[in-house]
Protein backbone atom coordinates (compact mmCIF):
# COMPACT_ATOMS: atom_id res chain seq x y z
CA UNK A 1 -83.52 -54.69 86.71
CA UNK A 2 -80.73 -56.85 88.48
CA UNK A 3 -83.34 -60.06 88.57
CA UNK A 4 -83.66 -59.89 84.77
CA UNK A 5 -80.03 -60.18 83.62
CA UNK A 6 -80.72 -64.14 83.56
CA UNK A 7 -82.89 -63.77 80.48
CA UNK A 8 -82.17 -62.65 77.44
CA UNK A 9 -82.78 -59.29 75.45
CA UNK A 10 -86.11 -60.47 74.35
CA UNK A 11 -87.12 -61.95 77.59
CA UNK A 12 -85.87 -58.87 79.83
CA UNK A 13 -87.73 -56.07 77.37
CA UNK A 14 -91.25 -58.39 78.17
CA UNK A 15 -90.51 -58.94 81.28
CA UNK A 16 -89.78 -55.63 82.21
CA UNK A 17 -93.32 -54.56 80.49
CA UNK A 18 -94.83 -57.52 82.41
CA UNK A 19 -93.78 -55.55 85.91
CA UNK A 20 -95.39 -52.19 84.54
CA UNK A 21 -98.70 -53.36 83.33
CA UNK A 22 -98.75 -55.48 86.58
CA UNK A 23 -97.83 -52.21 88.52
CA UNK A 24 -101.00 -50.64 86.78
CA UNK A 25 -103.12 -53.45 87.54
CA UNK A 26 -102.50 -53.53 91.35
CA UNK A 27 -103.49 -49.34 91.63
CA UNK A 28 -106.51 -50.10 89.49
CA UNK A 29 -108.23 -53.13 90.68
CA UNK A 30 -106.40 -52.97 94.89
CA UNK A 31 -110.21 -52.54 95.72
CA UNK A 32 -111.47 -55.23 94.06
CA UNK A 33 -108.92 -57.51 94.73
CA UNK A 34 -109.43 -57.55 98.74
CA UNK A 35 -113.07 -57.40 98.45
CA UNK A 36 -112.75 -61.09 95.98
CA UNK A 37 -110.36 -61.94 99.06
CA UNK A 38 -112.76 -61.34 101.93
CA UNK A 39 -115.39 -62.42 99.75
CA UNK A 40 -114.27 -66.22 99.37
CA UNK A 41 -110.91 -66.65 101.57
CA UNK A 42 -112.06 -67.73 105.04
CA UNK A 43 -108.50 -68.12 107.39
CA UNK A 44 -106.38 -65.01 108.06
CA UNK A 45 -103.70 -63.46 106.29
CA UNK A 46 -100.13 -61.46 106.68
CA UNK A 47 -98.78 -62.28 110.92
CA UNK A 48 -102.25 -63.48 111.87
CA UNK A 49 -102.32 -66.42 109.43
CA UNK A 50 -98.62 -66.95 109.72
CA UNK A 51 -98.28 -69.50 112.06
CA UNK A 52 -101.16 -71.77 110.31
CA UNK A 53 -99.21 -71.95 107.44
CA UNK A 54 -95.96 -72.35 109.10
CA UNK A 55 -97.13 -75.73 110.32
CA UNK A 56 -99.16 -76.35 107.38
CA UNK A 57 -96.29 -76.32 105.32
CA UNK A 58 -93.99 -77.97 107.61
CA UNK A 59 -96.74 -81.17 107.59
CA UNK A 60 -97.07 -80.55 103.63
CA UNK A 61 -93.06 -79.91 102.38
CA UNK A 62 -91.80 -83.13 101.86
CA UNK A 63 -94.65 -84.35 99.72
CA UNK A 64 -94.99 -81.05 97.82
CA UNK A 65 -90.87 -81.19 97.06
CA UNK A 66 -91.85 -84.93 95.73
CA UNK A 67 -94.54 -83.55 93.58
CA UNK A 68 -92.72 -80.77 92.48
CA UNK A 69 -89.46 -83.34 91.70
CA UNK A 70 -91.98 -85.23 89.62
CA UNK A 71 -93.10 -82.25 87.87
CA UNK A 72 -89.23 -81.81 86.30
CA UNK A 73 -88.71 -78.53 88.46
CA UNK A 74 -84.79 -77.64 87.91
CA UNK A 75 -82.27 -75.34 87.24
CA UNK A 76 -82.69 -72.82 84.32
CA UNK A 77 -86.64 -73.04 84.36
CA UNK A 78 -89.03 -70.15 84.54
CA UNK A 79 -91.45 -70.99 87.38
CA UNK A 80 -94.59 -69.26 88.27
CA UNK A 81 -96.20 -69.95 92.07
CA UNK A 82 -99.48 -68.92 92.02
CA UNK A 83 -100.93 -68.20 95.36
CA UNK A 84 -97.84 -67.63 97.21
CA UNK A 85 -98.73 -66.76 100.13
CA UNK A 86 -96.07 -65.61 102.89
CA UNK A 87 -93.76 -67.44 100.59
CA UNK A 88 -93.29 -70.66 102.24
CA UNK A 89 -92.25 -72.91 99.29
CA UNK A 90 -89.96 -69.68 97.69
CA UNK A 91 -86.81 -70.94 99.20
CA UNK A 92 -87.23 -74.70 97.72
CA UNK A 93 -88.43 -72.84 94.48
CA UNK A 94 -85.84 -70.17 93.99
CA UNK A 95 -82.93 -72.15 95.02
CA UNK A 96 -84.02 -75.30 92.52
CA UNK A 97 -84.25 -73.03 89.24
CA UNK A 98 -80.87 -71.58 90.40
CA UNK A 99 -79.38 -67.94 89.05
CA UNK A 100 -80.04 -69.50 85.11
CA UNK A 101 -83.99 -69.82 86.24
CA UNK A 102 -86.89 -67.17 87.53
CA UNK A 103 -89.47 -67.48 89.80
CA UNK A 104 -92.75 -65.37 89.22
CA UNK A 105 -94.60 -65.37 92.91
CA UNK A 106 -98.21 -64.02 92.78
CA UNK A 107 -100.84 -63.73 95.80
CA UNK A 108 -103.64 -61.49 95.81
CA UNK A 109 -103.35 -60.05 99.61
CA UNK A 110 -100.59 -57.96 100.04
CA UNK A 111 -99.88 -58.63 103.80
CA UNK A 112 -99.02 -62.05 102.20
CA UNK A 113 -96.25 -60.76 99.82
CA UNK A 114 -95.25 -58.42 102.47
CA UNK A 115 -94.28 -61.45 104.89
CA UNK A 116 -92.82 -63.78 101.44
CA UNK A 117 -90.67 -60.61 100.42
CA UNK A 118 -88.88 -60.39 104.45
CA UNK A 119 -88.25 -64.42 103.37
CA UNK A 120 -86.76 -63.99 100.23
CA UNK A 121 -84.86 -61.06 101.45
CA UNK A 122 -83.33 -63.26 105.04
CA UNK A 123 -82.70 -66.41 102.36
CA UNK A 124 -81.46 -64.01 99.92
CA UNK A 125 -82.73 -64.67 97.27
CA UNK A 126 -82.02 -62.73 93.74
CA UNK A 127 -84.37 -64.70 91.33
CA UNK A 128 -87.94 -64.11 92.95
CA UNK A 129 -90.49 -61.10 91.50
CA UNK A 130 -93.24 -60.73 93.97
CA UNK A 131 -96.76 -59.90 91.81
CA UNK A 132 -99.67 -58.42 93.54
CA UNK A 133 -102.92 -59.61 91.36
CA UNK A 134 -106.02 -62.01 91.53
CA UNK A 135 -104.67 -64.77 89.02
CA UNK A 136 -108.74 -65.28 87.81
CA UNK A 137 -109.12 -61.93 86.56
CA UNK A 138 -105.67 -60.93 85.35
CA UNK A 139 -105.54 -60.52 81.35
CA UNK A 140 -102.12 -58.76 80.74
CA UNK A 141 -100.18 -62.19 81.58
CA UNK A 142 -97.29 -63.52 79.48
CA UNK A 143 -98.40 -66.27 77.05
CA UNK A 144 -96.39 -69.51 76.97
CA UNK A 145 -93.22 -68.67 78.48
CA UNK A 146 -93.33 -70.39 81.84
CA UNK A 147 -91.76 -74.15 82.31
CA UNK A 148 -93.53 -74.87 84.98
CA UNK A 149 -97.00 -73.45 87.48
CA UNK A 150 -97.00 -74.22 90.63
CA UNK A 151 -100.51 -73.97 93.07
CA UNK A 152 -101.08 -75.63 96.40
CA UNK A 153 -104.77 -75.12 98.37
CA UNK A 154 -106.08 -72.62 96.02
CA UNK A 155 -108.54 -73.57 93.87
CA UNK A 156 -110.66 -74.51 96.84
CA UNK A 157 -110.81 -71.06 97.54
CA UNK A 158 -112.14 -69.38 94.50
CA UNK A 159 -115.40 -69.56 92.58
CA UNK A 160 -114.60 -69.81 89.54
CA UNK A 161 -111.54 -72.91 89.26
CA UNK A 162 -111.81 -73.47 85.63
CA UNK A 163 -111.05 -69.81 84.70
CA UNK A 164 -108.03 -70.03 86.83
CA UNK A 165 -107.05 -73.20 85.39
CA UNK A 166 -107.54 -71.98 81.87
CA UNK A 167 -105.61 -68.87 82.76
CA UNK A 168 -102.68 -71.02 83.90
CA UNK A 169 -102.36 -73.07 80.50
CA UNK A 170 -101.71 -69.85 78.83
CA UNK A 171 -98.89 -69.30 81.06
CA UNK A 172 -97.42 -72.01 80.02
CA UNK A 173 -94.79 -72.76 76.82
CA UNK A 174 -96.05 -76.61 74.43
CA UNK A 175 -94.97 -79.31 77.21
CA UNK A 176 -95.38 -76.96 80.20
CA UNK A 177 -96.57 -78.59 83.26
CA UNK A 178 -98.72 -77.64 86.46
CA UNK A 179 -97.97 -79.07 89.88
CA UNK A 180 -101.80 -78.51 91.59
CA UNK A 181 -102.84 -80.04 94.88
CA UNK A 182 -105.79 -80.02 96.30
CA UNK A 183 -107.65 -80.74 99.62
CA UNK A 184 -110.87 -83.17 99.94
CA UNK A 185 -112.19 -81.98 103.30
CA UNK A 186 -114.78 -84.31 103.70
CA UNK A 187 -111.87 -87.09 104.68
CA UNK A 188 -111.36 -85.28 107.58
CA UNK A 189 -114.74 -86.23 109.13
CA UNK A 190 -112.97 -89.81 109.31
CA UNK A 191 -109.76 -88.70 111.71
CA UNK A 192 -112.15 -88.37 115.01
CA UNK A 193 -115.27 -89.86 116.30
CA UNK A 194 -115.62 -86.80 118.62
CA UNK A 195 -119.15 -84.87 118.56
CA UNK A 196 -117.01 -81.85 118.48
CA UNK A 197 -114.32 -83.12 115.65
CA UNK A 198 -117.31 -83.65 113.37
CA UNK A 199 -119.06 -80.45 114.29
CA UNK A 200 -116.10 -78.29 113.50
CA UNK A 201 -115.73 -80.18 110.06
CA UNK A 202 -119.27 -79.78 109.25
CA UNK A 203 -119.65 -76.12 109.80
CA UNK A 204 -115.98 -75.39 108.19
CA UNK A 205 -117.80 -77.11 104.73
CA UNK A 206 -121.12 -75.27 105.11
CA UNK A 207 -118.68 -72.02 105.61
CA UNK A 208 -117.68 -73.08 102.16
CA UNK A 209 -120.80 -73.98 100.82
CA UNK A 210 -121.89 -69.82 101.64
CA UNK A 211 -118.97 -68.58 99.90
CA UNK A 212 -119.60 -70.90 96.98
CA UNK A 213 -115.85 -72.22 96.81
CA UNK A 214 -115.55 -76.30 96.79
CA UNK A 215 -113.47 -77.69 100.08
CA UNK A 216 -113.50 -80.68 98.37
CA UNK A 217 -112.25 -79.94 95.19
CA UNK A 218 -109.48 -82.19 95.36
CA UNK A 219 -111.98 -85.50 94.38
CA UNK A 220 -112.16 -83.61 90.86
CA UNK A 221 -109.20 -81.50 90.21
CA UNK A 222 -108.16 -83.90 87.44
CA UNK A 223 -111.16 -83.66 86.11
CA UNK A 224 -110.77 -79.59 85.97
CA UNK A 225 -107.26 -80.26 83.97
CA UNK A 226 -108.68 -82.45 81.34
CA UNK A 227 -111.77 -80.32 80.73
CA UNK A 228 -109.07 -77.68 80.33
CA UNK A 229 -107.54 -79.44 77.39
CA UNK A 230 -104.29 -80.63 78.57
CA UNK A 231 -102.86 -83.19 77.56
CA UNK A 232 -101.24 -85.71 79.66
CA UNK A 233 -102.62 -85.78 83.43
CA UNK A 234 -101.63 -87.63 86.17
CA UNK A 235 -103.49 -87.59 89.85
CA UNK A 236 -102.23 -89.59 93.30
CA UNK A 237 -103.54 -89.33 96.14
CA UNK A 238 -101.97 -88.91 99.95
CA UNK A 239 -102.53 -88.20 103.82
CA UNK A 240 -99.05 -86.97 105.16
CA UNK A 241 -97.85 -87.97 108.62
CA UNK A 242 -98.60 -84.91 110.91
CA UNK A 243 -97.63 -84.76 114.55
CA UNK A 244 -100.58 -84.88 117.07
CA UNK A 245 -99.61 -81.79 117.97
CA UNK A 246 -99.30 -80.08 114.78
CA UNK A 247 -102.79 -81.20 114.03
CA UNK A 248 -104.09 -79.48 116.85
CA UNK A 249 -102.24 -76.63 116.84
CA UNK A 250 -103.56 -76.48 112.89
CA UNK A 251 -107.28 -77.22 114.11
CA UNK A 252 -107.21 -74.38 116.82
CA UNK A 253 -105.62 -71.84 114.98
CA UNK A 254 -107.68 -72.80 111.92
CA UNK A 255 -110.73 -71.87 114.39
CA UNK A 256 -109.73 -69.10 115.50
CA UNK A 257 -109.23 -67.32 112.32
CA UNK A 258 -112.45 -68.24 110.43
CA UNK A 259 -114.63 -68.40 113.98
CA UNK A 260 -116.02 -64.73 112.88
CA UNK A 261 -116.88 -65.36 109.77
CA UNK A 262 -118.90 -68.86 110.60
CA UNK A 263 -120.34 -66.74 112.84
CA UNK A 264 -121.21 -63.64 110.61
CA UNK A 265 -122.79 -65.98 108.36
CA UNK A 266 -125.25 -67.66 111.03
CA UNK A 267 -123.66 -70.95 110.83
CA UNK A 268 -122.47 -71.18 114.40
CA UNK A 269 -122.46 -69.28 117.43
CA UNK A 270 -119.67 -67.71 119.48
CA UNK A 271 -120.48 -69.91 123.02
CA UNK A 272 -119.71 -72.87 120.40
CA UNK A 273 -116.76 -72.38 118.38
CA UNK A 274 -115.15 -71.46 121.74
CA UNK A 275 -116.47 -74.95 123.39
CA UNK A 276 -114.43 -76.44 120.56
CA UNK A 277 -111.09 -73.97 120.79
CA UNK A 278 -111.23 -75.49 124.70
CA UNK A 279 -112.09 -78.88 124.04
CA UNK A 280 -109.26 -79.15 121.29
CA UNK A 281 -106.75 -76.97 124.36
CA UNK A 282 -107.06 -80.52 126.43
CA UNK A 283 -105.53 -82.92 123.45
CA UNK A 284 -102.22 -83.97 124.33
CA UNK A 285 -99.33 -81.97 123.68
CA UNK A 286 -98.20 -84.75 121.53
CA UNK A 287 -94.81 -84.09 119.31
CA UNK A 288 -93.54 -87.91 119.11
CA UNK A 289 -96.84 -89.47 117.77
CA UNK A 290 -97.28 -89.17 114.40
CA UNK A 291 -100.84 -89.68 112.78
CA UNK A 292 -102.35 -89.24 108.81
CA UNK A 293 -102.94 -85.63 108.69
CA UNK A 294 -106.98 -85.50 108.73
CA UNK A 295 -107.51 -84.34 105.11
CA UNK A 296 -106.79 -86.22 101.65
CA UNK A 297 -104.25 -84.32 99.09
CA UNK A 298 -104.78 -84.65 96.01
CA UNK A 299 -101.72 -84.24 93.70
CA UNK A 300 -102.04 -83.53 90.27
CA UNK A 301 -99.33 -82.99 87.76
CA UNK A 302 -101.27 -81.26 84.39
CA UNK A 303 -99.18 -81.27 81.10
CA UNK A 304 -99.81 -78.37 78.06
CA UNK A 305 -99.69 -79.69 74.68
């Protein structure tokens, strides 16, 4: 119970109940959980899906650390990242909130939090509990003890985004805030006038459309907060700077990790989605140029009250 001795006796006997009911949840519903993950989460997870996000997050950081800034994140707080992931954003997280604060990181695929525990572990981190659960379906969450929720790029992969964000207010303590961004894929259609560019784009959103998830969520994830009942809201909009090559290494590995699924679903064939992979192989190797990255963020900072 060493990562518990920040709280107090209160906070470390329901915290310590919050691990064993979420211990129980992850036997019972393991099953369930990967099927909702193969069911609606298109790219790969665990070492296959590792390098996306590596660049991903090295394109997204600096804006997501300015959100999260914005948000109030600091030392002593109780912060919940929902959608981990391999971790990326523990490290910023963990080391913010400082040995006085906790961070709560949840992610439904467990090759995800087997990758974000190795990080947490070389950054050595002491603050971090890794939960294994499907945030739109949990019920044995703690009610209103968490300062601040933190989600990037996940809502646009569930069906079902106003149960999660109603799930997430009840995380939260009166004048709790969520830091929630968003993509609006569409935008992307705009970066390239290429036949191939816009082909790729448009069969990544009818991908979507099949799975019933919303790639361009992002245009109303205010919206989604204030239907929640929060209070204050407060949306901005951005395109980071990407490097040319960091946007195509993102758009072929991208492509390579939903290609059989576009193609399970009859939305493209093989001979094609490799035609793009090769097309995309010829772009420059381009580390100096910096562009907007192809798809609008949407940045949304969600107050409980």
């Amino acid at each position: 119970m060493k990562n518990y001795e920040i709280h107090n006796n209160k906070s470390r006997s329901f915290y310590t109940y919050l691990l064993v009911i979420i211990t129980i949840f992850t036997l019972t519903t393991k099953s369930y959980a990967m099927k909702l993950e193969d069911d609606t989460y298109i790219l790969a997870v665990g070492k296959k899906g590792a390098q996306r996000l590596d660049i991903q997050n090295a394109v997204l950081k600096e804006e997501t650390e300015n959100h999260l800034k914005a948000a109030g994140l600091s030392a002593g707080q109780i912060v919940w990242d929902i959608g981990c992931g391999n971790g990326v954003m523990l490290p910023f997280l963990a080391k913010t909130v400082g040995e006085r604060g906790h961070v709560y990181a949840m992610d439904i695929s467990e090759e995800q939090l087997a990758l974000a525990k190795l990080r947490i572990s070389s950054e050595g981190l002491k603050n971090v509990t890794l939960l294994h659960g499907d945030i739109g379906s949990e019920q044995n969450l703690p009610v209103g003890e968490a300062d601040l929720v933190y989600m990037r790029l996940i809502l646009m992969h569930v069906k079902d985004p106003d149960k999660v964000v109603a799930v997430v207010k009840t995380l939260l303590k009166e004048g709790g805030v969520v830091a929630s961004q968003e993509s609006i894929m569409s935008t992307t259609q705009n970066f390239s006038n290429q036949l191939i560019f816009r082909e790729y784009v448009e069969t990544l959103m009818t991908l979507g459309q099949t799975k019933g998830v919303d790639y361009d969520i992002g245009s109303r994830l205010q919206l989604l907060y204030e239907q929640a009942g929060y209070g204050k809201t407060k949306v901005t909009f951005s395109q980071p700077k990407a490097s040319l090559k960091q946007i195509k290494d993102i758009l072929i590995l991208g492509a390579m990790e939903w290609k059989d699924k576009s193609i399970g679903a009859g939305i493209v064939s093989h001979e094609k989605v490799d035609g793009w992979i090769e097309a995309f192989n010829e772009w420059p190797e381009d580390e100096k140029t910096f562009s907007d990255f192809p798809t609008k963020q949407a940045y949304v900072l969600a107050w409980k009250s």
